[in-house]
N, C-alpha and C. Protein backbone atom coordinates (compact mmCIF):
# COMPACT_ATOMS: atom_id res chain seq x y z
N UNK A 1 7.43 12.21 -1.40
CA UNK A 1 7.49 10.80 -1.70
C UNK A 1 8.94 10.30 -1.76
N UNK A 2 9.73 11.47 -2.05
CA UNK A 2 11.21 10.94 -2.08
C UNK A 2 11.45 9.78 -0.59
N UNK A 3 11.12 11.07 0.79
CA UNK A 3 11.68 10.51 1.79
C UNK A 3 10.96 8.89 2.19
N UNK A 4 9.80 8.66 1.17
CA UNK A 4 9.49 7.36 1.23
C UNK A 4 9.86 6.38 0.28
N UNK A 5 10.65 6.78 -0.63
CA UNK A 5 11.35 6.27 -1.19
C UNK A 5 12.95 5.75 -0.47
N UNK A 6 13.26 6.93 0.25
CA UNK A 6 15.00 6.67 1.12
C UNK A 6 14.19 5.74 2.21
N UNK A 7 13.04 5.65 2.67
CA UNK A 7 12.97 4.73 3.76
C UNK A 7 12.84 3.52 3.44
N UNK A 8 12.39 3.47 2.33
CA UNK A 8 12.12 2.24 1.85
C UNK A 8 13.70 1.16 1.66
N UNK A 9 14.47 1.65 0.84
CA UNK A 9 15.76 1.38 0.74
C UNK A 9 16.49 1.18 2.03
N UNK A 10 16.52 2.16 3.15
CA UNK A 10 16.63 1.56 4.88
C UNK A 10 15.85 0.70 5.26
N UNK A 11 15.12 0.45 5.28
CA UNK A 11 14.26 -0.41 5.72
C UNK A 11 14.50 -2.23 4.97
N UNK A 12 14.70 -2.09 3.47
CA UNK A 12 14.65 -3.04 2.68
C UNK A 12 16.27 -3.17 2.94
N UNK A 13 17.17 -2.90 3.11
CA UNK A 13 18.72 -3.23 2.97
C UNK A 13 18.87 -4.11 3.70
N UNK A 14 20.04 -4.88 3.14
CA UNK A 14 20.80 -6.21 3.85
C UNK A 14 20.94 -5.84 5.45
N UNK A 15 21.37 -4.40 5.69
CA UNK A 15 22.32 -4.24 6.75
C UNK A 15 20.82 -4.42 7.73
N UNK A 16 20.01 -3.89 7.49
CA UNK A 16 19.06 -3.51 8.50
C UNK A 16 18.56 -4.72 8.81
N UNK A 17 18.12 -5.79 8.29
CA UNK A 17 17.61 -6.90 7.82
C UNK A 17 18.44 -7.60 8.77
N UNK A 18 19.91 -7.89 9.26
CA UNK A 18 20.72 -8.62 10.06
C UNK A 18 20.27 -7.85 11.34
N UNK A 19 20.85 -8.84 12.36
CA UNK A 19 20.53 -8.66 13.89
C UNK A 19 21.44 -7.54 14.20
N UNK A 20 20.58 -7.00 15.25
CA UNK A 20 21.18 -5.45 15.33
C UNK A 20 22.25 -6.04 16.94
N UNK A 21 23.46 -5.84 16.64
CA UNK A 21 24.01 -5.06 18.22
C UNK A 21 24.64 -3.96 18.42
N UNK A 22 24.72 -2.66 17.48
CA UNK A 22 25.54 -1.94 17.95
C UNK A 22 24.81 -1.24 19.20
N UNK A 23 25.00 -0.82 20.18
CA UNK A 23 24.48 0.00 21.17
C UNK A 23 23.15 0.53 21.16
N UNK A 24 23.56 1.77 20.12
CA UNK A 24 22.62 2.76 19.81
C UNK A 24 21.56 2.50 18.46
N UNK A 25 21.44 0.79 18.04
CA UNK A 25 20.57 0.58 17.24
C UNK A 25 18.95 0.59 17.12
N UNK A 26 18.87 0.63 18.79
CA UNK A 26 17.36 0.68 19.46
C UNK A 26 17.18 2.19 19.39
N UNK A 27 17.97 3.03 19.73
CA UNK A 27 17.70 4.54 19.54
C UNK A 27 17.29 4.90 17.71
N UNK A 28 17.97 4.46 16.98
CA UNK A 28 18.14 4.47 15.40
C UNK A 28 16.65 3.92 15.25
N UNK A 29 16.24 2.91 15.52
CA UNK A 29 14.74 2.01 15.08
C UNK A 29 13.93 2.96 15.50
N UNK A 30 14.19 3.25 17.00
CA UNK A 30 13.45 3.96 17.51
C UNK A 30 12.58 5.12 17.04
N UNK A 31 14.17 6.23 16.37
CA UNK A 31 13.50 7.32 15.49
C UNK A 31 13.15 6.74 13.91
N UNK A 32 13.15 5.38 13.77
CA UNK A 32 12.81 4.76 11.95
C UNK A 32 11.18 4.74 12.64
N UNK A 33 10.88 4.18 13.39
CA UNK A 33 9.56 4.19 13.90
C UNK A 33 8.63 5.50 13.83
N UNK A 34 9.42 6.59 14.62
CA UNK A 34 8.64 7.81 14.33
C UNK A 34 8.38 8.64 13.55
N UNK A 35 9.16 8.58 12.53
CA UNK A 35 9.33 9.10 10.97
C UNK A 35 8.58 8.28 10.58
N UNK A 36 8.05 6.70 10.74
CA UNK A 36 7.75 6.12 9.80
C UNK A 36 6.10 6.24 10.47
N UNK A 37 6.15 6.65 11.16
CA UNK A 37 4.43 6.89 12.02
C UNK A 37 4.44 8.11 11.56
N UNK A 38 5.39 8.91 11.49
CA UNK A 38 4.11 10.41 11.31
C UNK A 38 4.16 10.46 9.52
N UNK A 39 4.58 9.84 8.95
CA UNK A 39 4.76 10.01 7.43
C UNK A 39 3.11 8.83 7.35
N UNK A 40 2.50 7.87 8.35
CA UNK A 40 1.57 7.44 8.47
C UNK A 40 0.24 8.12 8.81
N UNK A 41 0.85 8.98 9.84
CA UNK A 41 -0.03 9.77 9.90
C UNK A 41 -0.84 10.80 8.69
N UNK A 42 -0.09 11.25 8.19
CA UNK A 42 -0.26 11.86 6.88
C UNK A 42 -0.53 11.61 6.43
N UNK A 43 -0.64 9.91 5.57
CA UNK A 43 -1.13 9.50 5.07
C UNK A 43 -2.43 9.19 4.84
N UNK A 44 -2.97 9.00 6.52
CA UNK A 44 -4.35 8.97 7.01
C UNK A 44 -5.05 10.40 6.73
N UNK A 45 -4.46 11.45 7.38
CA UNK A 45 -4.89 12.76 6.71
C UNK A 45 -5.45 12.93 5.64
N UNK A 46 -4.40 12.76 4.56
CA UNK A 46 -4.80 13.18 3.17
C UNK A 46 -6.10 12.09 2.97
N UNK A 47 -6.40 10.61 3.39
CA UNK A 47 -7.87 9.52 3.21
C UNK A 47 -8.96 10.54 3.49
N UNK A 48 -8.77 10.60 4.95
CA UNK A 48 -9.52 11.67 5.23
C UNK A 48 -10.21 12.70 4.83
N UNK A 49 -9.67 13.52 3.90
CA UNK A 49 -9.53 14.45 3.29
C UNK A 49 -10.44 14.02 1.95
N UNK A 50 -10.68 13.49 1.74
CA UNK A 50 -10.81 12.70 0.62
C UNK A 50 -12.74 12.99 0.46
N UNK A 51 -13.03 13.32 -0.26
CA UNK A 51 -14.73 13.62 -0.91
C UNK A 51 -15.57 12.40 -1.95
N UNK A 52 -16.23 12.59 -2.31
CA UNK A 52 -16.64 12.22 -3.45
C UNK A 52 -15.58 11.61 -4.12
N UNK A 53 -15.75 10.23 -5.31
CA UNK A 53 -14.78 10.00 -5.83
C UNK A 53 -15.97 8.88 -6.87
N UNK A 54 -15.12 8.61 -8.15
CA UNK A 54 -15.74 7.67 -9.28
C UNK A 54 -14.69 6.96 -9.89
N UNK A 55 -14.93 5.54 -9.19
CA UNK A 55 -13.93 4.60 -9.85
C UNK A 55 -13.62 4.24 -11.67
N UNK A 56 -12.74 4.74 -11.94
CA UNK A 56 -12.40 4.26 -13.31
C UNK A 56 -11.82 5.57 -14.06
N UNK A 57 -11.26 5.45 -15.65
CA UNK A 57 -10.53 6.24 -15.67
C UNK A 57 -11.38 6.92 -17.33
N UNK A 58 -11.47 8.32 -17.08
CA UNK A 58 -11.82 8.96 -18.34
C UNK A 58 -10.87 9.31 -19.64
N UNK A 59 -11.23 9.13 -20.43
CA UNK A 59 -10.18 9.10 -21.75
C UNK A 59 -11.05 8.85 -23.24
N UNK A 60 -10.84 9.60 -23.70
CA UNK A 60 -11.18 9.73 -25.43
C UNK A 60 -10.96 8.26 -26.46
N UNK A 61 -12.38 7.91 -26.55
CA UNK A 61 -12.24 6.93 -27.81
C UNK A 61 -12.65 7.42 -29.63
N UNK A 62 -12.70 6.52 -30.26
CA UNK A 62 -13.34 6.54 -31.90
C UNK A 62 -14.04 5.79 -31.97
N UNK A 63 -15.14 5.92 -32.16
CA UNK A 63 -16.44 5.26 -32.54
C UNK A 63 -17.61 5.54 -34.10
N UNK A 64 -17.99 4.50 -33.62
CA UNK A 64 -19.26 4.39 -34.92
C UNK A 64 -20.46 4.81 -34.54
N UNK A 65 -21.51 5.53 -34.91
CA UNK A 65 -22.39 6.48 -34.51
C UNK A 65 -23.67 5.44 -34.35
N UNK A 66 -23.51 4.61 -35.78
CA UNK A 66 -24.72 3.23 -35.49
C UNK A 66 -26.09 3.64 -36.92
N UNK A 67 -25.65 5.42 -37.03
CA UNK A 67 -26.82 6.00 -38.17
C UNK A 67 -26.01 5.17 -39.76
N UNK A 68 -26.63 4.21 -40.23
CA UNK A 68 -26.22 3.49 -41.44
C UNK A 68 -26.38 4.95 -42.28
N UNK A 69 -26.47 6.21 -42.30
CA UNK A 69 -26.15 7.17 -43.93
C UNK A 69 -25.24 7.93 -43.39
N UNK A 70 -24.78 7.88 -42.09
CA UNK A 70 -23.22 8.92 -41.39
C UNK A 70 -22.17 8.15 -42.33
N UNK A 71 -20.99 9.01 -42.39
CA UNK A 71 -19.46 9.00 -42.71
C UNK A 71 -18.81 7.99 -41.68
N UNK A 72 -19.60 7.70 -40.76
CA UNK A 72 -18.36 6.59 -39.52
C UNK A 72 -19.17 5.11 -40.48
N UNK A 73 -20.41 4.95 -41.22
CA UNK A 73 -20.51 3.60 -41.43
C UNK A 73 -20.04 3.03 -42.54
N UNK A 74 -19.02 3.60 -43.42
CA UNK A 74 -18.40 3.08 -44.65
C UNK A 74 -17.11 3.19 -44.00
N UNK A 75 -16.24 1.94 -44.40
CA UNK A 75 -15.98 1.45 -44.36
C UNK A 75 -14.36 1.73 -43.56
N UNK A 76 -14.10 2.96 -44.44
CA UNK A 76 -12.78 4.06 -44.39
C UNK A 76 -13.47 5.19 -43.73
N UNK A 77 -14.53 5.00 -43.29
CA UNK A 77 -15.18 6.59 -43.12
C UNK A 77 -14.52 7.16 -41.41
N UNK A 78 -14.68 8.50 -41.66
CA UNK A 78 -13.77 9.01 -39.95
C UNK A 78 -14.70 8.63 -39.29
N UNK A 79 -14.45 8.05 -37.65
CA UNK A 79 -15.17 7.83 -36.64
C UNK A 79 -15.44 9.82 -35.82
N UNK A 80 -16.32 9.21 -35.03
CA UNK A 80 -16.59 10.08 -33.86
C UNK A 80 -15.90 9.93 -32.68
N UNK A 81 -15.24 11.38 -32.25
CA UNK A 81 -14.67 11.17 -31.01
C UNK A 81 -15.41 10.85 -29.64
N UNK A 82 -15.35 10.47 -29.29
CA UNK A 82 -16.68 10.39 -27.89
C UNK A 82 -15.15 9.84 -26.39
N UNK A 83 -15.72 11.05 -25.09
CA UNK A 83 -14.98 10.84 -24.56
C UNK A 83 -16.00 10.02 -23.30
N UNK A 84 -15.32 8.66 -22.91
CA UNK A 84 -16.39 7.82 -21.75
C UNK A 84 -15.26 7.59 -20.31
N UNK A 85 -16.13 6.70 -20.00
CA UNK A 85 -15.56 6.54 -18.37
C UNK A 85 -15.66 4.97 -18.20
N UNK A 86 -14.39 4.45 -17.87
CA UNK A 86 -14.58 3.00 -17.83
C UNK A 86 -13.75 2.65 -16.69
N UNK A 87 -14.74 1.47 -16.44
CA UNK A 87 -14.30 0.92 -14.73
C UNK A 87 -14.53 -0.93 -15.05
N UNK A 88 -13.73 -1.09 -13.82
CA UNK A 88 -14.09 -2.68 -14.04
C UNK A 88 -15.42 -2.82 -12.85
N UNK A 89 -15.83 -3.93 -13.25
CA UNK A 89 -16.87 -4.52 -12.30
C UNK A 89 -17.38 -5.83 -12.33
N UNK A 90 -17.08 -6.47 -11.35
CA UNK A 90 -17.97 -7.85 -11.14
C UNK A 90 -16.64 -8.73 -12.22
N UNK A 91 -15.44 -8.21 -12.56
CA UNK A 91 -14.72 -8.97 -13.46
C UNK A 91 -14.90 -8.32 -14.95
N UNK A 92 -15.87 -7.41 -14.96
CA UNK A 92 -16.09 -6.40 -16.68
C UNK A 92 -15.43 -5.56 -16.91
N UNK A 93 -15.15 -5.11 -17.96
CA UNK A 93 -15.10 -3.81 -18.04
C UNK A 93 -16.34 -3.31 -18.53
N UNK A 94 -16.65 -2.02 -18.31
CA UNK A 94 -18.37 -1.33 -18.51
C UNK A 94 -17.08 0.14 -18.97
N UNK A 95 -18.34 0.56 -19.38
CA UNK A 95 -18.18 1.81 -20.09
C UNK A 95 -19.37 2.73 -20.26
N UNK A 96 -19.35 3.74 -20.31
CA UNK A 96 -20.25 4.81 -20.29
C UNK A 96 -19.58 6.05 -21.04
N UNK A 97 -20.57 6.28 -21.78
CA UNK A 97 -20.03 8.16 -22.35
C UNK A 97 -20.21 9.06 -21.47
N UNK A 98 -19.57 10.10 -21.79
CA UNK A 98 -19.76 11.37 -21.01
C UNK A 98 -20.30 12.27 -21.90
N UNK A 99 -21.55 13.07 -21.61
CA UNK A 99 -21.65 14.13 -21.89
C UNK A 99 -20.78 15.20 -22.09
N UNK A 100 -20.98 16.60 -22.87
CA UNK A 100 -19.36 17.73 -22.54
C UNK A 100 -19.74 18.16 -21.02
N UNK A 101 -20.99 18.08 -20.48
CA UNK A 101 -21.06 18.51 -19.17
C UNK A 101 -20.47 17.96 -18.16
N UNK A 102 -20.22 16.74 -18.14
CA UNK A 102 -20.12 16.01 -17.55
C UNK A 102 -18.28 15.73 -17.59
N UNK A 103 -17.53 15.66 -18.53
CA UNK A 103 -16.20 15.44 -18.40
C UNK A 103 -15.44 16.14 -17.27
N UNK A 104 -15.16 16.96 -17.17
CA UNK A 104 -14.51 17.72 -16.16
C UNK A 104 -14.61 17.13 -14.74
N UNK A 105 -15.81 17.42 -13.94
CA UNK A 105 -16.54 16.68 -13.08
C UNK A 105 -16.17 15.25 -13.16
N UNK A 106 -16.12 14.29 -13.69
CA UNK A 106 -16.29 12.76 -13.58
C UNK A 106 -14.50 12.37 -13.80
N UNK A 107 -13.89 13.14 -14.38
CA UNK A 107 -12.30 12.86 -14.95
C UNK A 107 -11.96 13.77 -13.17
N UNK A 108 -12.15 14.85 -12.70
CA UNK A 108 -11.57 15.21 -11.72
C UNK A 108 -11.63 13.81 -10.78
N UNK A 109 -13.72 13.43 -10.52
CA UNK A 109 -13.44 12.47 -9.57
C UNK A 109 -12.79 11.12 -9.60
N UNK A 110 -12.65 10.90 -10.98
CA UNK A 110 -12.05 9.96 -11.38
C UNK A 110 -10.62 9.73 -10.62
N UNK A 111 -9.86 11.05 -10.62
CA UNK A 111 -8.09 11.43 -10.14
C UNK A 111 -8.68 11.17 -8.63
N UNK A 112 -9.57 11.84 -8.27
CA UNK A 112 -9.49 11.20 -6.66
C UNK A 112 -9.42 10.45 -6.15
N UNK A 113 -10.53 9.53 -6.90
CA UNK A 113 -10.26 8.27 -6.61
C UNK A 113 -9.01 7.42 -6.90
N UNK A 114 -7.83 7.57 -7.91
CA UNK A 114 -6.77 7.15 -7.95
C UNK A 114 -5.85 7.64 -6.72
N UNK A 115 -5.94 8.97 -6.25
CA UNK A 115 -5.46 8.85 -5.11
C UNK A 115 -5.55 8.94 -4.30
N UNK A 116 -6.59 8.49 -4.23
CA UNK A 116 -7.16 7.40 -2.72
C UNK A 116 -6.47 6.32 -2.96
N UNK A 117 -6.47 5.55 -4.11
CA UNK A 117 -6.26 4.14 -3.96
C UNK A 117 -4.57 4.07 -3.97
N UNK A 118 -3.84 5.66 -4.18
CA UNK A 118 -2.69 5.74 -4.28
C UNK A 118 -2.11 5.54 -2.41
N UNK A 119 -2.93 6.40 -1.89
CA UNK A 119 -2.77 6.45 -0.65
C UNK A 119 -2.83 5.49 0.15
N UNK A 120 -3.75 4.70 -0.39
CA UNK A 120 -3.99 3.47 0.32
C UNK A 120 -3.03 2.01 0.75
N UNK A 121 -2.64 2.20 -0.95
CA UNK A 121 -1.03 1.30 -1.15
C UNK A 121 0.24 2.03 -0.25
N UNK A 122 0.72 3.13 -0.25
CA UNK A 122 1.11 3.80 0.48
C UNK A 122 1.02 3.43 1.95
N UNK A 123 -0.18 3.33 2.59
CA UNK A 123 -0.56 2.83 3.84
C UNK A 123 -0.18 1.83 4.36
N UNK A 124 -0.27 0.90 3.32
CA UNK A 124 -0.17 -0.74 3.59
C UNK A 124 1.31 -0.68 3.81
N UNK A 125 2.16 -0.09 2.34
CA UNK A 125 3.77 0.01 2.51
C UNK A 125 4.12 0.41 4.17
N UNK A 126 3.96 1.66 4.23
CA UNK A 126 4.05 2.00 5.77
C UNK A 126 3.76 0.91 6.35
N UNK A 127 2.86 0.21 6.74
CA UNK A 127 2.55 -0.66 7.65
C UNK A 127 3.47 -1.81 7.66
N UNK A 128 3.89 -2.35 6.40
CA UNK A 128 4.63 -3.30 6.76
C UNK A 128 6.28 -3.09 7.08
N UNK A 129 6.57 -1.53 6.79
CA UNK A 129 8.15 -1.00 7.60
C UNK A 129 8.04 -1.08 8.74
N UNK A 130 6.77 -1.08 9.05
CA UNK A 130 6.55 0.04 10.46
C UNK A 130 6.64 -1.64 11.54
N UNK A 131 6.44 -2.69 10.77
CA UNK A 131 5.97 -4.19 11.07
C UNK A 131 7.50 -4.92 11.63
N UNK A 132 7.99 -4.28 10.09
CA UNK A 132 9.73 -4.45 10.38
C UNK A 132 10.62 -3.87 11.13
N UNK A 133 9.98 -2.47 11.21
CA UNK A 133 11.08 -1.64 11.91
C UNK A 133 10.94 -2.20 13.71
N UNK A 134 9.96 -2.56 13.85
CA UNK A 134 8.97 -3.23 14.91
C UNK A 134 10.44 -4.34 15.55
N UNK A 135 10.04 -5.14 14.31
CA UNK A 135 10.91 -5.92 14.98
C UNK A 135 12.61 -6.10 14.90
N UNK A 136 12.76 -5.02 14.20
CA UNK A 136 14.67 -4.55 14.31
C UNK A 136 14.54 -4.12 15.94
N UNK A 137 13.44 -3.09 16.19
CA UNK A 137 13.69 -2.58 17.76
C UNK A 137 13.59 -3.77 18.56
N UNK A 138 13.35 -4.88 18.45
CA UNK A 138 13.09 -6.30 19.11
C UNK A 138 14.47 -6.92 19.11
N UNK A 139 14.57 -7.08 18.29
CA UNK A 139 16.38 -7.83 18.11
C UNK A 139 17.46 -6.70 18.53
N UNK A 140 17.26 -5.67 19.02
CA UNK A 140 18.53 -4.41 19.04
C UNK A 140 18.02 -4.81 20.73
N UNK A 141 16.83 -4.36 21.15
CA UNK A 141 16.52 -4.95 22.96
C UNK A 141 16.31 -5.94 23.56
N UNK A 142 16.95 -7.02 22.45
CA UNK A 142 16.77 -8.50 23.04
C UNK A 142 18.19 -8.95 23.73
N UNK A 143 17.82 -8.88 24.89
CA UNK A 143 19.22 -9.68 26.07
C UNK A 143 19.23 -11.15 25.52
N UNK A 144 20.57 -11.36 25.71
CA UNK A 144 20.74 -12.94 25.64
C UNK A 144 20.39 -13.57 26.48
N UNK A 145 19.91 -14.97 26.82
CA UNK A 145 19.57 -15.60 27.93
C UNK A 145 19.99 -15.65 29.03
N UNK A 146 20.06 -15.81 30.33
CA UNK A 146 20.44 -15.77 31.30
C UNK A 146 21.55 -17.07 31.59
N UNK A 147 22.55 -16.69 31.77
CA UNK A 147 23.80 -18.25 32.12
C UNK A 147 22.82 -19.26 33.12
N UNK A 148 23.46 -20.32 32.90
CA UNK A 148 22.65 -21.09 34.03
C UNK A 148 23.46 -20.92 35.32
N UNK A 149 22.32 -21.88 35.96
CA UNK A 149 22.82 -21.33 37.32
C UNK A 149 23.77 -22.16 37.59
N UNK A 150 24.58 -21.77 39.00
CA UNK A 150 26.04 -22.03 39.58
C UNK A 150 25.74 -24.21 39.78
N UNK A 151 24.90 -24.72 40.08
CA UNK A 151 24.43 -26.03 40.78
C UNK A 151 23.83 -26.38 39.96
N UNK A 152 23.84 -27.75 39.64
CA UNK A 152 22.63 -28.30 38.85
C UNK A 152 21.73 -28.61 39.80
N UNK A 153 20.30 -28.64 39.15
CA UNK A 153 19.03 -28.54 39.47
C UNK A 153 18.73 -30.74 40.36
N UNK A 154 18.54 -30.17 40.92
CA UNK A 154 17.85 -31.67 41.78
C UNK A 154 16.75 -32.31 41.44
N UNK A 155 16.59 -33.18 41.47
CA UNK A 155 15.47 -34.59 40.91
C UNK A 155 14.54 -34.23 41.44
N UNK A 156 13.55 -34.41 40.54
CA UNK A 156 11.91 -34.25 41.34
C UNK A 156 11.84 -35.27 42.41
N UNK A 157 11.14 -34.59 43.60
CA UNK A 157 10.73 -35.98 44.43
C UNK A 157 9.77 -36.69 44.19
N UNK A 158 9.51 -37.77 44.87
CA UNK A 158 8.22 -38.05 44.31
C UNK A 158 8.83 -39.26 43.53
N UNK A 159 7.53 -40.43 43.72
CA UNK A 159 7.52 -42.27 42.63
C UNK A 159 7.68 -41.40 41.00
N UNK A 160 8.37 -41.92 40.26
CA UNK A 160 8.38 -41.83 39.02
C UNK A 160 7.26 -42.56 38.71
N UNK A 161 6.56 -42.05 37.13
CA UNK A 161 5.82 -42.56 36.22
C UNK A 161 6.22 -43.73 35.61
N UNK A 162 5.54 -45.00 35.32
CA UNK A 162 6.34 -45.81 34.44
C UNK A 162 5.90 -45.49 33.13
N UNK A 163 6.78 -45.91 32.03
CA UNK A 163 6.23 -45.21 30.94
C UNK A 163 5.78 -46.75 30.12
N UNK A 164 4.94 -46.18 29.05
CA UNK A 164 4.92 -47.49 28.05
C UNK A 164 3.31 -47.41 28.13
């Protein structure tokens, strides 16, 4: 992640950002392009790669049991640990307990699914260097216009239009 971190900083800098003329700036984009495609590539890989997954994140709360003669319903009394799984949805948050069977399993798929969605942001980043680097190689192989020519250009033949 480092080296997507140093690209990022090339990519985002003043210098790169101005119109390119040194010579060999189309060669330079050139290889920012292919580093920045196969570090894309990879990225796609690891999606790929990717199984089963359960949106939201597992973590240990304190709760009240709900039995009015337990120790959690007075007042000072210790709660119960209960570890659940919470996700947003539709704009909610929802929540669910976990069984002890069940933690391991649902907290692993839980991490997958974070990086998936890690990967994913990742993707997009790439895409929009890859958008830029795009068009540094555009401004480094862009010729200036052509001089005009030696004669000025002659009048259409032909009745003019009247205008109005």
């Amino acid at each position: 992640m480092t080296e997507l971190a140093l690209r990022d900083a090339l990519i985002g800098s003043k210098a790169m950002s101005a119109p390119v003329y040194v010579p060999d700036a189309a060669a330079r984009q050139r290889q920012v392009l292919r580093d920045l495609a196969a570090e894309y590539g990879r990225q796609l890989r690891q999606i790929l790669q990717v199984g089963e997954l359960v949106k939201g994140s597992v973590y240990q709360i304190e709760t009240r049991c709900g039995n009015p003669g337990c120790h959690c319903a007075t007042p000072r009394g210790r709660l119960h640990p209960a570890t659940v799984l919470s996700w947003s949805e539709a704009g909610r948050t929802r929540m669910r307990s976990l069984g002890v069977d069940q933690r391991d399993r649902v907290r692993r798929l839980s991490e997958q699914y974070r990086r998936l969605r890690q990967a994913r942001a990742d993707v997009v980043r790439l895409h929009q260097q890859m958008l830029h680097a795009i068009d540094q190689l555009e401004q480094g192989l862009r010729l200036p216009p052509p001089p005009a020519a030696g004669r000025p250009r002659a009048a259409r033949p032909g009745p003019r239009r009247p205008r109005g």
